[in-house]
N, C-alpha and C. Protein backbone atom coordinates (compact mmCIF):
# COMPACT_ATOMS: atom_id res chain seq x y z
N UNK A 1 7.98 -0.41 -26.05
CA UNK A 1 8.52 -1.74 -25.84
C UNK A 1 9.83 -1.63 -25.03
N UNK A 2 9.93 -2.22 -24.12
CA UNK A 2 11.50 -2.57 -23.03
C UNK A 2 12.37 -3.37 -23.65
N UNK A 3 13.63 -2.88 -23.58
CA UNK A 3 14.48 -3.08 -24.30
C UNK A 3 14.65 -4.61 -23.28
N UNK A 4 16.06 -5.54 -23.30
CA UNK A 4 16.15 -6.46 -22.53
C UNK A 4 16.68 -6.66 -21.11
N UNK A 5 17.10 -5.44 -21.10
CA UNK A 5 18.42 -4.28 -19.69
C UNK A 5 16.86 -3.63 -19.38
N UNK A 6 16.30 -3.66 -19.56
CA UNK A 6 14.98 -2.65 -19.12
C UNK A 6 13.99 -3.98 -18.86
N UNK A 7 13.71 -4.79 -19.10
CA UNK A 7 13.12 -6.02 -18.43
C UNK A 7 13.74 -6.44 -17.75
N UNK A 8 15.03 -6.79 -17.59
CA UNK A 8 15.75 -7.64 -16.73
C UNK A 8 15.46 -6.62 -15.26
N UNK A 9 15.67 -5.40 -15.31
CA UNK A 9 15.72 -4.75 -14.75
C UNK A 9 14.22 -4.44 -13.79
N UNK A 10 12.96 -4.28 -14.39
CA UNK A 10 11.61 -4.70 -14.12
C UNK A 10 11.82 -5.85 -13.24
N UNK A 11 12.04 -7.35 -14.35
CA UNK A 11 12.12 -8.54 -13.29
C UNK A 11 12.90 -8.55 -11.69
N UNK A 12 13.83 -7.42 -11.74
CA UNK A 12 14.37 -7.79 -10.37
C UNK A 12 13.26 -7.03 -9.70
N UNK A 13 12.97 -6.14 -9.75
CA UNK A 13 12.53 -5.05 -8.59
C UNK A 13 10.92 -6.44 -8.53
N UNK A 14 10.55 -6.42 -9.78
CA UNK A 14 8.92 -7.18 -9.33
C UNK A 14 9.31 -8.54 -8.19
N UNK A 15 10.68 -9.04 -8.36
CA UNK A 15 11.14 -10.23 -7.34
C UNK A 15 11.61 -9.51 -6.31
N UNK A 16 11.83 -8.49 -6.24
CA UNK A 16 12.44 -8.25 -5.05
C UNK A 16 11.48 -7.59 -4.32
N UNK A 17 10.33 -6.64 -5.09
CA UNK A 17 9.00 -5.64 -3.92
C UNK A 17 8.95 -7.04 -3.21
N UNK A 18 8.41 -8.48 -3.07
CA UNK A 18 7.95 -9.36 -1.88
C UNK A 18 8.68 -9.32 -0.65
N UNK A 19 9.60 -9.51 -1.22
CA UNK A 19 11.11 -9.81 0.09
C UNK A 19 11.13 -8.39 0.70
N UNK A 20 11.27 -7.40 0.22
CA UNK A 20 11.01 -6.03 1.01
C UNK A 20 9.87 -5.80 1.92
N UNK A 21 8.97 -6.10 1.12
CA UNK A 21 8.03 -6.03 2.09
C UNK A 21 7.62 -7.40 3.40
N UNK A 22 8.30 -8.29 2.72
CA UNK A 22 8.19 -8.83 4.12
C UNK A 22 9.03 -8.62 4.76
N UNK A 23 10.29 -8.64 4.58
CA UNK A 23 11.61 -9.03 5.42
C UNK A 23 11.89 -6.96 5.83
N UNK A 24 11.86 -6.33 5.06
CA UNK A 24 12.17 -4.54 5.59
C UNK A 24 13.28 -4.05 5.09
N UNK A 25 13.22 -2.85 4.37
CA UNK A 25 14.79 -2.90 3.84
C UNK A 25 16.28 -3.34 4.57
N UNK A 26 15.87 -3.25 5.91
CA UNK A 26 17.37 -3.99 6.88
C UNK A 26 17.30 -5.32 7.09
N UNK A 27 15.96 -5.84 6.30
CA UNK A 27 16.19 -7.18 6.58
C UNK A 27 16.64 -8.20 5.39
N UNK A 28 16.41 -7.57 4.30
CA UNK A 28 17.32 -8.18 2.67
C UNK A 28 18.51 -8.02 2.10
N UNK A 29 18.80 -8.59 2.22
CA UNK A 29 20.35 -8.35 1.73
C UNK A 29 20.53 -9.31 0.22
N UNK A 30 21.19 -8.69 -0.46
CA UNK A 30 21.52 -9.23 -1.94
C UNK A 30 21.59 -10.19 -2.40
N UNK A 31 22.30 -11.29 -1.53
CA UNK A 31 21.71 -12.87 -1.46
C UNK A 31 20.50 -13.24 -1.65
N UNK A 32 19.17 -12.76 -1.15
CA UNK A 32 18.20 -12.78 -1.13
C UNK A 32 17.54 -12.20 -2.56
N UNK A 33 17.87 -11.56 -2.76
CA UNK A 33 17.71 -10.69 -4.20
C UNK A 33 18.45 -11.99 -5.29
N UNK A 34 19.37 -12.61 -4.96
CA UNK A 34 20.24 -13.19 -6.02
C UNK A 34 19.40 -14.39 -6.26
N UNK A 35 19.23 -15.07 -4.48
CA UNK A 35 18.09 -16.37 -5.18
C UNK A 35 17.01 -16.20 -5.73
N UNK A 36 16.33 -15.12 -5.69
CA UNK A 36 14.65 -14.65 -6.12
C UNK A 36 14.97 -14.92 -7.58
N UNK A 37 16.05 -14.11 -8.16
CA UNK A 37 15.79 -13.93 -9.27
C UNK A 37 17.20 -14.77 -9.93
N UNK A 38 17.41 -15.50 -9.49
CA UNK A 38 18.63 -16.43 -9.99
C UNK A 38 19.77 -15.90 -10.89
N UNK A 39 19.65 -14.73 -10.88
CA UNK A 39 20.66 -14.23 -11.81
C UNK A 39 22.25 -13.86 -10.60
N UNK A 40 23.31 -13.62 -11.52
CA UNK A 40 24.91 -13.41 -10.79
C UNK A 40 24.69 -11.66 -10.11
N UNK A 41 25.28 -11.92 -9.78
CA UNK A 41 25.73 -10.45 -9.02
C UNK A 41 26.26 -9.30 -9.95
N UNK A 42 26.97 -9.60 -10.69
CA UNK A 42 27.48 -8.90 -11.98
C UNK A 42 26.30 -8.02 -12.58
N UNK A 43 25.45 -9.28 -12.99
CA UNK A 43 24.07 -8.47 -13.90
C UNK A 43 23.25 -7.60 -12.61
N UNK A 44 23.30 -7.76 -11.23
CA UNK A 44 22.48 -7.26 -10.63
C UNK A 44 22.71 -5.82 -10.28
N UNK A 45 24.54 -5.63 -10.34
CA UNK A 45 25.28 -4.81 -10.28
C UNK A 45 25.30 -3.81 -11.69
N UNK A 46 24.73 -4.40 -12.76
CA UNK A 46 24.90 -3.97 -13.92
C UNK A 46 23.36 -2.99 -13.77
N UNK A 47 22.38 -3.07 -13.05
CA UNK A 47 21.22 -2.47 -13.13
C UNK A 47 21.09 -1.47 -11.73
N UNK A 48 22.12 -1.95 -10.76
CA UNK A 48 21.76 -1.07 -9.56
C UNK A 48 22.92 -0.93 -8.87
N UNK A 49 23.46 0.62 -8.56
CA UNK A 49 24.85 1.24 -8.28
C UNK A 49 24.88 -0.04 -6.82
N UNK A 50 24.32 0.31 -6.20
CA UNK A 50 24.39 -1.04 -4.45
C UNK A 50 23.29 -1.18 -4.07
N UNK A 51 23.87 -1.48 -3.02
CA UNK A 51 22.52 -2.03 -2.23
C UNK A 51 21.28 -0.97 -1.93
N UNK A 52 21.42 0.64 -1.54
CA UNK A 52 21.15 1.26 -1.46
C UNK A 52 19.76 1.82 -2.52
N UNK A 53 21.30 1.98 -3.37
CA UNK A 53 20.29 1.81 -4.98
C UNK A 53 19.08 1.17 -5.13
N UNK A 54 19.55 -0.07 -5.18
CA UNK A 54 18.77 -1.29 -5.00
C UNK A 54 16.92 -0.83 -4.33
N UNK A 55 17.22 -0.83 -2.85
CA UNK A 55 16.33 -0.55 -1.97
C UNK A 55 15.52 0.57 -2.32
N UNK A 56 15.79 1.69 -2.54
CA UNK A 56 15.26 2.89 -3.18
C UNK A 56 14.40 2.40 -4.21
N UNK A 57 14.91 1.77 -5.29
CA UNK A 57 14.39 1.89 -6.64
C UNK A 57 13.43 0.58 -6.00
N UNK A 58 13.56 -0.24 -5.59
CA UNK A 58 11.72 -1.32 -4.84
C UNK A 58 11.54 -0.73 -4.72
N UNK A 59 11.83 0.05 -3.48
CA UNK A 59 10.45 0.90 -2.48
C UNK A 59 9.84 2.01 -3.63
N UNK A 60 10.36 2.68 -4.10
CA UNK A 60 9.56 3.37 -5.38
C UNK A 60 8.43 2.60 -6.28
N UNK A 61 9.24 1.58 -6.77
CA UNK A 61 8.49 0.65 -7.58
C UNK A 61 7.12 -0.13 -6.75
N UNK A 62 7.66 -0.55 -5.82
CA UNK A 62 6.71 -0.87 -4.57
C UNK A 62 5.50 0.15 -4.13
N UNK A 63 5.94 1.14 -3.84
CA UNK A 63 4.71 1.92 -3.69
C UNK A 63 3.96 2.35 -4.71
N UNK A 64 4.86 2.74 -6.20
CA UNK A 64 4.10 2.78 -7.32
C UNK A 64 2.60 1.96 -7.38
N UNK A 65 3.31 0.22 -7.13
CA UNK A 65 2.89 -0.71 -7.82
C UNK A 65 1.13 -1.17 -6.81
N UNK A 66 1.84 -0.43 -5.53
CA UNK A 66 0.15 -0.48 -4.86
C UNK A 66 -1.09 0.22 -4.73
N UNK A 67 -0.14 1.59 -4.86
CA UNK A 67 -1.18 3.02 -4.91
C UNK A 67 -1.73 2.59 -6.24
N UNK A 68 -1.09 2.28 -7.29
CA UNK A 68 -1.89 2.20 -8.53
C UNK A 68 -3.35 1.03 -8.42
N UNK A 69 -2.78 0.03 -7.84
CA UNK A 69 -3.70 -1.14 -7.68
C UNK A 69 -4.97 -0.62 -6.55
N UNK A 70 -4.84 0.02 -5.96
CA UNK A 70 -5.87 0.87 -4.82
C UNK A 70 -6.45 1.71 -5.74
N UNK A 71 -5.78 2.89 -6.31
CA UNK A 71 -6.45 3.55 -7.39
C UNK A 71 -7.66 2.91 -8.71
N UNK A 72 -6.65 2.01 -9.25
CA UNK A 72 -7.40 0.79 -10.07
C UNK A 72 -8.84 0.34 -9.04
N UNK A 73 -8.85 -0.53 -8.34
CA UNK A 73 -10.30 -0.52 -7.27
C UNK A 73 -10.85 0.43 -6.93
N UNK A 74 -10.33 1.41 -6.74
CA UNK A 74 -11.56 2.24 -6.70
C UNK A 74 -12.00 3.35 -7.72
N UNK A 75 -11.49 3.20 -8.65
CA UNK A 75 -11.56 3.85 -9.78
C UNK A 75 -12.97 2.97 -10.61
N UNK A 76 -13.39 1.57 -10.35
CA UNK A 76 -13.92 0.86 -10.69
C UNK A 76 -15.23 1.36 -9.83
N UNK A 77 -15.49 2.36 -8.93
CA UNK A 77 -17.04 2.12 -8.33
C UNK A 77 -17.07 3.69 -9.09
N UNK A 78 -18.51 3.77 -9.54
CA UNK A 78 -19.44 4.74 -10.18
C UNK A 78 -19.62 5.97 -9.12
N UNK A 79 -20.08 5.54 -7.97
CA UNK A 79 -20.50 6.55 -7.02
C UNK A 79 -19.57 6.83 -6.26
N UNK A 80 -19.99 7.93 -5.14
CA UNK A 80 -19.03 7.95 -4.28
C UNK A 80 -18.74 6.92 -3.24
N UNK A 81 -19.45 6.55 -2.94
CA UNK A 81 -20.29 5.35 -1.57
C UNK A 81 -19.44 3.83 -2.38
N UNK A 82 -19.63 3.70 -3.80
CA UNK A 82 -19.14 2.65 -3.93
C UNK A 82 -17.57 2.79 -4.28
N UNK A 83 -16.98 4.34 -4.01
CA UNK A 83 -15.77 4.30 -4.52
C UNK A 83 -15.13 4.13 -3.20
N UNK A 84 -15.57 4.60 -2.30
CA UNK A 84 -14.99 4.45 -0.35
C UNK A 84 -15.23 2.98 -0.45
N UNK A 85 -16.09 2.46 -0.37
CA UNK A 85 -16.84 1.09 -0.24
C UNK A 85 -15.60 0.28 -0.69
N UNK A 86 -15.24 -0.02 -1.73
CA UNK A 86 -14.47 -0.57 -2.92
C UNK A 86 -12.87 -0.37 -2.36
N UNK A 87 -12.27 1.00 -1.72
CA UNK A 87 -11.15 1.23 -1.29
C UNK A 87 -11.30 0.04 0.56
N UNK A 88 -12.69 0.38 1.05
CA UNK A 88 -12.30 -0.61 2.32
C UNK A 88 -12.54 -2.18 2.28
N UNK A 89 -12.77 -2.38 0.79
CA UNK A 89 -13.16 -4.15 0.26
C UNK A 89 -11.34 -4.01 -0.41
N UNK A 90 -10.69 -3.63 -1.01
CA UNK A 90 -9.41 -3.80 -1.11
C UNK A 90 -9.00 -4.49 0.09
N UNK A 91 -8.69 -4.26 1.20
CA UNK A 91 -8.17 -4.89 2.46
C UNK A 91 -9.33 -5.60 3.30
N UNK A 92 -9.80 -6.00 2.30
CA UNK A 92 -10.77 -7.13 3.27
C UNK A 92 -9.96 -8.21 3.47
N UNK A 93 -8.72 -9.14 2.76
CA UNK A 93 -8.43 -10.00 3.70
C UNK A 93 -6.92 -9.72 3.79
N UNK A 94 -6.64 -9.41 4.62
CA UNK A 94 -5.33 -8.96 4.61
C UNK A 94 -3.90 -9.58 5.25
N UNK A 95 -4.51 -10.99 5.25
CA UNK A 95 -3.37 -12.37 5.10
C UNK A 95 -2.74 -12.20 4.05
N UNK A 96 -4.00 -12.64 3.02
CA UNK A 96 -3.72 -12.59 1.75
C UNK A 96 -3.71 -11.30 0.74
N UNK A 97 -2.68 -10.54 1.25
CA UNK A 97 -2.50 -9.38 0.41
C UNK A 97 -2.55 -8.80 -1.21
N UNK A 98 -2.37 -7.91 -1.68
CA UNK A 98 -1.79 -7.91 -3.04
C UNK A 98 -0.36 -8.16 -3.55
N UNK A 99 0.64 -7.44 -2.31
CA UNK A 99 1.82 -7.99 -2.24
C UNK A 99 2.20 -8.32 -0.50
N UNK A 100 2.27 -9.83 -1.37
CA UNK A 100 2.41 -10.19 0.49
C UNK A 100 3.36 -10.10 0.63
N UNK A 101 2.77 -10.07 2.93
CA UNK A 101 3.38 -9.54 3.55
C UNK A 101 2.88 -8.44 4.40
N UNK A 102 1.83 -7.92 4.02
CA UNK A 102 0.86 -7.04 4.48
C UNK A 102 0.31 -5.49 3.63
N UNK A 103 0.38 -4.85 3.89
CA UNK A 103 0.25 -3.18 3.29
C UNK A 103 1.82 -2.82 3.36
N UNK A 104 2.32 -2.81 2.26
CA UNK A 104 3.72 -1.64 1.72
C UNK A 104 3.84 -0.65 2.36
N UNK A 105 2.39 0.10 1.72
CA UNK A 105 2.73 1.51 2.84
C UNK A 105 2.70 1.65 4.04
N UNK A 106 2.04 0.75 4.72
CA UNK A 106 2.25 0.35 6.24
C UNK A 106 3.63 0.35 7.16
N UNK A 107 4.08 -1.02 6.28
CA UNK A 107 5.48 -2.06 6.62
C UNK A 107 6.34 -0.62 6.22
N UNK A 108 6.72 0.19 5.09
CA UNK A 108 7.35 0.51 4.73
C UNK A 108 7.71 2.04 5.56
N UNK A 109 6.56 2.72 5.94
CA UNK A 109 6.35 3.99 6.58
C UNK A 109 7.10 3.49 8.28
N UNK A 110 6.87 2.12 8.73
CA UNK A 110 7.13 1.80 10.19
C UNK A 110 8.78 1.78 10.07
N UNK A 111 9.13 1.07 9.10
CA UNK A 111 11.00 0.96 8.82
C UNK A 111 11.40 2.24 8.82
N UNK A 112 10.82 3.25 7.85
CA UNK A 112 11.37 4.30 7.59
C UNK A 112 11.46 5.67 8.61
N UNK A 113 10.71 5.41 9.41
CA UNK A 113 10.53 6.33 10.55
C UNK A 113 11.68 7.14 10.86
N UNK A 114 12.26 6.18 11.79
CA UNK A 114 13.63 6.65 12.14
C UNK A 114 14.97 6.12 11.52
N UNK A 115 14.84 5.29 10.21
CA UNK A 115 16.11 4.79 9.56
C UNK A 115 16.24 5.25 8.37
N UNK A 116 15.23 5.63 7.84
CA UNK A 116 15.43 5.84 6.38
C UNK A 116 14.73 7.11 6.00
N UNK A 117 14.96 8.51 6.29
CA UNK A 117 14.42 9.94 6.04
C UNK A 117 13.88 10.11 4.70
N UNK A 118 14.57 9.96 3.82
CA UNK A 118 14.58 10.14 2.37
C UNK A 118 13.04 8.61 1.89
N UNK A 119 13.08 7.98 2.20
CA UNK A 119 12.20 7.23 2.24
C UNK A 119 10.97 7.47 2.76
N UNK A 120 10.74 8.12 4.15
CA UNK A 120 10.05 8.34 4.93
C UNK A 120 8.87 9.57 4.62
N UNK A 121 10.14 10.57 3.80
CA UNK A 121 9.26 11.97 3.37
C UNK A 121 8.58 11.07 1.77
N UNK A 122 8.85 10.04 0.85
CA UNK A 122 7.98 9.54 0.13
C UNK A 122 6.59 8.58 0.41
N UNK A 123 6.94 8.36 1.44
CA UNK A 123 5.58 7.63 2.17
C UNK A 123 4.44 8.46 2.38
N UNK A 124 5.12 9.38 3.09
CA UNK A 124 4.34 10.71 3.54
C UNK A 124 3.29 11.45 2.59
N UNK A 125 4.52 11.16 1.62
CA UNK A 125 3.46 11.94 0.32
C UNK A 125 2.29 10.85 0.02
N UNK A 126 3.00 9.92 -0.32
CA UNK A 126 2.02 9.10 -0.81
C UNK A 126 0.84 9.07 0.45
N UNK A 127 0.37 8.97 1.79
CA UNK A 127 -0.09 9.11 2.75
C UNK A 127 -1.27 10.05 2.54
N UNK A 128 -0.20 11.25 2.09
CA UNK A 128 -1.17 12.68 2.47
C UNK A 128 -1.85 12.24 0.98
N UNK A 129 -1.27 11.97 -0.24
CA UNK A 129 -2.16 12.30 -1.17
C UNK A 129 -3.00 11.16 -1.32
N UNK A 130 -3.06 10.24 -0.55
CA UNK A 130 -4.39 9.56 -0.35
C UNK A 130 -5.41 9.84 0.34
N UNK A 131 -5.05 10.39 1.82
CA UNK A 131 -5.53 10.91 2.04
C UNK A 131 -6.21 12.12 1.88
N UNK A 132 -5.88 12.56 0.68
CA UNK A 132 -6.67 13.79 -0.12
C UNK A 132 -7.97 13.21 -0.89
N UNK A 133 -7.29 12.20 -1.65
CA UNK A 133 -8.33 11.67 -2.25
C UNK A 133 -9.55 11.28 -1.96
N UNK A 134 -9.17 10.66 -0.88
CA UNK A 134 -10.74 9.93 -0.60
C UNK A 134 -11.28 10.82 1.03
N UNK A 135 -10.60 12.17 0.96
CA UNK A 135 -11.78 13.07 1.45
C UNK A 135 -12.44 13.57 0.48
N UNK A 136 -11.45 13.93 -0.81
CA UNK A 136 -12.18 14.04 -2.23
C UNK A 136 -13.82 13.53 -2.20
N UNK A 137 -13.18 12.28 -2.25
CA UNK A 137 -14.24 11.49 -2.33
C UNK A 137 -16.21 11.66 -1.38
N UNK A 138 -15.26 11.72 -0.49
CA UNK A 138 -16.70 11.61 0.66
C UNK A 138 -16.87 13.58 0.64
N UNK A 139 -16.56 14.36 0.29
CA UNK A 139 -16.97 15.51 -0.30
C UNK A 139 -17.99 15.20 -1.26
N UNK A 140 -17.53 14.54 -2.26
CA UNK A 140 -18.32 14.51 -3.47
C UNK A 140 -19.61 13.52 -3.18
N UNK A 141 -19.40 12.66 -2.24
CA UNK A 141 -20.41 11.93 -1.48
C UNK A 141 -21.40 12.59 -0.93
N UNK A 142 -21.15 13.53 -0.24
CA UNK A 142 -22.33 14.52 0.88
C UNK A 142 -22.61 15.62 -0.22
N UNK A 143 -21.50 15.74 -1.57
CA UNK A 143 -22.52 16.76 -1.89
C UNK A 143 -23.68 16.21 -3.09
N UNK A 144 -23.92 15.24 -3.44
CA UNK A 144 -24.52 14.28 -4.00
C UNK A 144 -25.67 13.54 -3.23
N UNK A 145 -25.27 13.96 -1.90
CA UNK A 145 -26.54 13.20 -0.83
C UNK A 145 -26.07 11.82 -0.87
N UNK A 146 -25.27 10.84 -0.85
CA UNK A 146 -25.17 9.98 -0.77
C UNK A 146 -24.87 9.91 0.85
N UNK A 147 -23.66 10.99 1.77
CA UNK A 147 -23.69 10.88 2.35
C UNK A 147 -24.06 11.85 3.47
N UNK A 148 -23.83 12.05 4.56
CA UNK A 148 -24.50 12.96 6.03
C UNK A 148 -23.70 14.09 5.18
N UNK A 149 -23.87 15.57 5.69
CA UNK A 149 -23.12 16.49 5.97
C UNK A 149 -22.90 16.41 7.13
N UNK A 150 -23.25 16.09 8.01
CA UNK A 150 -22.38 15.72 9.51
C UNK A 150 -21.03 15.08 9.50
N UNK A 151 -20.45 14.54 8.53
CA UNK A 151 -19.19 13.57 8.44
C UNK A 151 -18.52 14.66 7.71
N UNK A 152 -17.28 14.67 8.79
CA UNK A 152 -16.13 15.03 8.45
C UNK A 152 -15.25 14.59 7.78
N UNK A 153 -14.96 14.94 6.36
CA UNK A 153 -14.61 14.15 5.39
C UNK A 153 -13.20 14.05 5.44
N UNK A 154 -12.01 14.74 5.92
CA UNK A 154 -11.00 14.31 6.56
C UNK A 154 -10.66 14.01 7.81
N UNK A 155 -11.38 14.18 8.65
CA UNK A 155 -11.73 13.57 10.08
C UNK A 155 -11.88 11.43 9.49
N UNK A 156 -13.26 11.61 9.07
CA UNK A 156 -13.00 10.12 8.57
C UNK A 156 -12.29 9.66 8.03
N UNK A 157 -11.36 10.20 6.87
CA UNK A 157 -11.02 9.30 5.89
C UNK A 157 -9.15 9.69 6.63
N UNK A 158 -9.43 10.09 7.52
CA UNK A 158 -7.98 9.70 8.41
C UNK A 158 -8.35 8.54 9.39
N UNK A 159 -9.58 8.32 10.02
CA UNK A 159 -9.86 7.55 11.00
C UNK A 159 -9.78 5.73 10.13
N UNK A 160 -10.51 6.06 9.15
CA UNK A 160 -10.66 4.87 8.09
C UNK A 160 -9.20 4.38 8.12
N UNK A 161 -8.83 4.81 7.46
CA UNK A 161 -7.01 4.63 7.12
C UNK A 161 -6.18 3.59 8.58
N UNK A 162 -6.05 4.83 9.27
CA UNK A 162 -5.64 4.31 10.29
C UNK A 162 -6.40 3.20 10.86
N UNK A 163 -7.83 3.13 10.84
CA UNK A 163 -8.56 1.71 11.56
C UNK A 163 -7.82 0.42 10.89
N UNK A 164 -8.07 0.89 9.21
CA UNK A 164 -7.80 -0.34 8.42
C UNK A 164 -6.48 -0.70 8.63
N UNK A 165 -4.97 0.11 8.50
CA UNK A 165 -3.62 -0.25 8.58
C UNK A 165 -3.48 -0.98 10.24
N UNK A 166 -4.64 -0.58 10.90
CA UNK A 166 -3.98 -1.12 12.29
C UNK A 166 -4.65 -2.43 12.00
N UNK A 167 -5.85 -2.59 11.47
CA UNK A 167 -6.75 -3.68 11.19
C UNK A 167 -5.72 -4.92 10.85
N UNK A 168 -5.10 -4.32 9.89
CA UNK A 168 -3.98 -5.51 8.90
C UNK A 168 -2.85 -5.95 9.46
N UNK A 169 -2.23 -5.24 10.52
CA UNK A 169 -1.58 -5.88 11.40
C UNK A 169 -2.64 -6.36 12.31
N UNK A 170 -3.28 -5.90 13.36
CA UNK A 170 -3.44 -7.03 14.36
C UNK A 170 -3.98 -8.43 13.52
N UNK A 171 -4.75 -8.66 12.64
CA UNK A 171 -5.23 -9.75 11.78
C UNK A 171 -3.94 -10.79 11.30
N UNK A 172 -3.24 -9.81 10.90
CA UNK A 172 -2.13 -10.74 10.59
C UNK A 172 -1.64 -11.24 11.93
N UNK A 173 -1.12 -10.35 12.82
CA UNK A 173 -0.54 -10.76 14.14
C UNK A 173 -1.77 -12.54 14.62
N UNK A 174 -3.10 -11.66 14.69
CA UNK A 174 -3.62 -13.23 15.31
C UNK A 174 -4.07 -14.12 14.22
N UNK A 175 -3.63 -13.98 12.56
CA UNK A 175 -3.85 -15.02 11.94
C UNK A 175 -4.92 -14.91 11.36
N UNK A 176 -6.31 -13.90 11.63
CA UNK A 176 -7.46 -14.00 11.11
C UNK A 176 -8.05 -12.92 10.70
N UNK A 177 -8.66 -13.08 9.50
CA UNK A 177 -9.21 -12.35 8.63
C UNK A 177 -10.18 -12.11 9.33
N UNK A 178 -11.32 -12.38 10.03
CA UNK A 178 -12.41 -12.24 10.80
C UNK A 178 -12.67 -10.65 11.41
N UNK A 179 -11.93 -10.28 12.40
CA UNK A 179 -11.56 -9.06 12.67
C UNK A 179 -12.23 -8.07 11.50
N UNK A 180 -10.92 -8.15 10.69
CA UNK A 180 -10.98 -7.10 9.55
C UNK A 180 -12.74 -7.01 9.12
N UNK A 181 -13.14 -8.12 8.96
CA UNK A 181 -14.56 -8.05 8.45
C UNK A 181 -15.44 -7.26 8.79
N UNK A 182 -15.45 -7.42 10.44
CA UNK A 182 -16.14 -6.95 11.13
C UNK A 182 -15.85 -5.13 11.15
N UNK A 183 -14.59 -4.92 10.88
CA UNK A 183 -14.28 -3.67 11.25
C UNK A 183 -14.66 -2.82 9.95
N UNK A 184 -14.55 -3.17 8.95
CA UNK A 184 -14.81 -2.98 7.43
C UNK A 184 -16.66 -2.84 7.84
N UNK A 185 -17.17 -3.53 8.28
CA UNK A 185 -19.02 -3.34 7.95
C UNK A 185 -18.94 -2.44 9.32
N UNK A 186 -18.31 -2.28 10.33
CA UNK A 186 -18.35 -1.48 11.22
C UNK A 186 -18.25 0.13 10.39
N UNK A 187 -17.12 0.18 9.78
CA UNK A 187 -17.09 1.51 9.57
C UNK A 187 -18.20 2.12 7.97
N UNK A 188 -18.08 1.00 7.42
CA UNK A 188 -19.82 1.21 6.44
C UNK A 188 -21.02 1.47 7.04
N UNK A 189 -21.04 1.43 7.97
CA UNK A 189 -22.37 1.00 9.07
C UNK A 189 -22.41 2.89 9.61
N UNK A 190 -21.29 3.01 9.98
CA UNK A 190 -21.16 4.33 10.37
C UNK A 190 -21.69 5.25 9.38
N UNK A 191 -20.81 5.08 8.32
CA UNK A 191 -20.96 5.88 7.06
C UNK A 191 -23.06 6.29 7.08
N UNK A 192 -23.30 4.93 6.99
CA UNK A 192 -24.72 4.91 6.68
C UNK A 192 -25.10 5.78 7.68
N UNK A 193 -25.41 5.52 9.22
CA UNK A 193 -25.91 6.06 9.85
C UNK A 193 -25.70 7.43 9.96
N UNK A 194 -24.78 8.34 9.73
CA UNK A 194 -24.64 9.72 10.02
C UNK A 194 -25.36 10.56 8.89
């Protein structure tokens, strides 16, 4: 059970992952944090050394809070086919995100590039060890016969990744989910055929 300094503390970061991810850690500033969650500066100060602080402990919480929810979906398909399947139906509409604003690890990996190092090598991880996983995955796929042994199971499940994160920006950029659809049964379509 969370004490009340340990919820209060929860409540900011869960009000504040949105605004990060839309706006970028250079684009929120504490004001922004203060109206979300209506509380004084004092108490906000009482849970996070600055701004810095602050930003770190979202983006942690933030990436926590999506890898788990990706994990969660595809932890839900039986096979292998429906566990890939299930990870590229996660970003089927990607207006409407899980935390909007788009993909975290997306938005968050593009800020951090060249501004934020210490940030940048946690993306990374999180990156590579997804990308472990769901070559995991399509391993355990081809060796099950579900899928080709012709498919390169980190060859794809880098190509996937990257189709889908570029997918979710341009969609967002022109407004429509449509795209994504198509690109999602595009790369199932592949899967099948090889």
């Amino acid at each position: 059970m969370l004490t009340k300094a340990e919820k209060t503390k929860q409540f900011i970061l869960e009000m504040a992952v949105p605004l990060y991810n839309e706006k970028g850690i250079s684009g929120v500033n504490i004001d922004d944090v203060l109206a979300a969650t209506k509380l004084t500066k004092g108490c906000l100060y009482g849970h996070f050394e600055n701004k810095d602080d602050l930003s770190e402990q979202v983006i942690d919480f933030m990436l926590k809070k999506i890898s788990s929810r990706i994990y969660l979906a595809v932890s839900v398909g039986k096979t292998a086919k429906a566990k890939i399947y299930a990870f590229m139906d996660f970003y089927k509409d990607p207006i409407d995100t899980y935390i909007s604003g788009g993909c975290p690890i997306f938005n968050t990996a593009i800020e951090a590039d060249n501004s934020y190092p210490l940030i940048k090598k946690k993306v990374a991880v999180l990156i590579k060890e997804g990308q472990e996983a769901l070559t995991g995955i399509l391993k355990e796929g081809i060796a099950n016969g579900e899928f080709s042994s012709k498919i390169d199971p980190a060859g794809f499940a880098f190509k996937m990744v990257a189709a889908i994160e570029g997918g979710i920006v341009m969609c967002r950029t022109l407004e429509s989910t449509k795209p994504m659809q198509g690109l999602i049964k595009s790369l199932k379509k592949e899967l099948e055929q090889q």
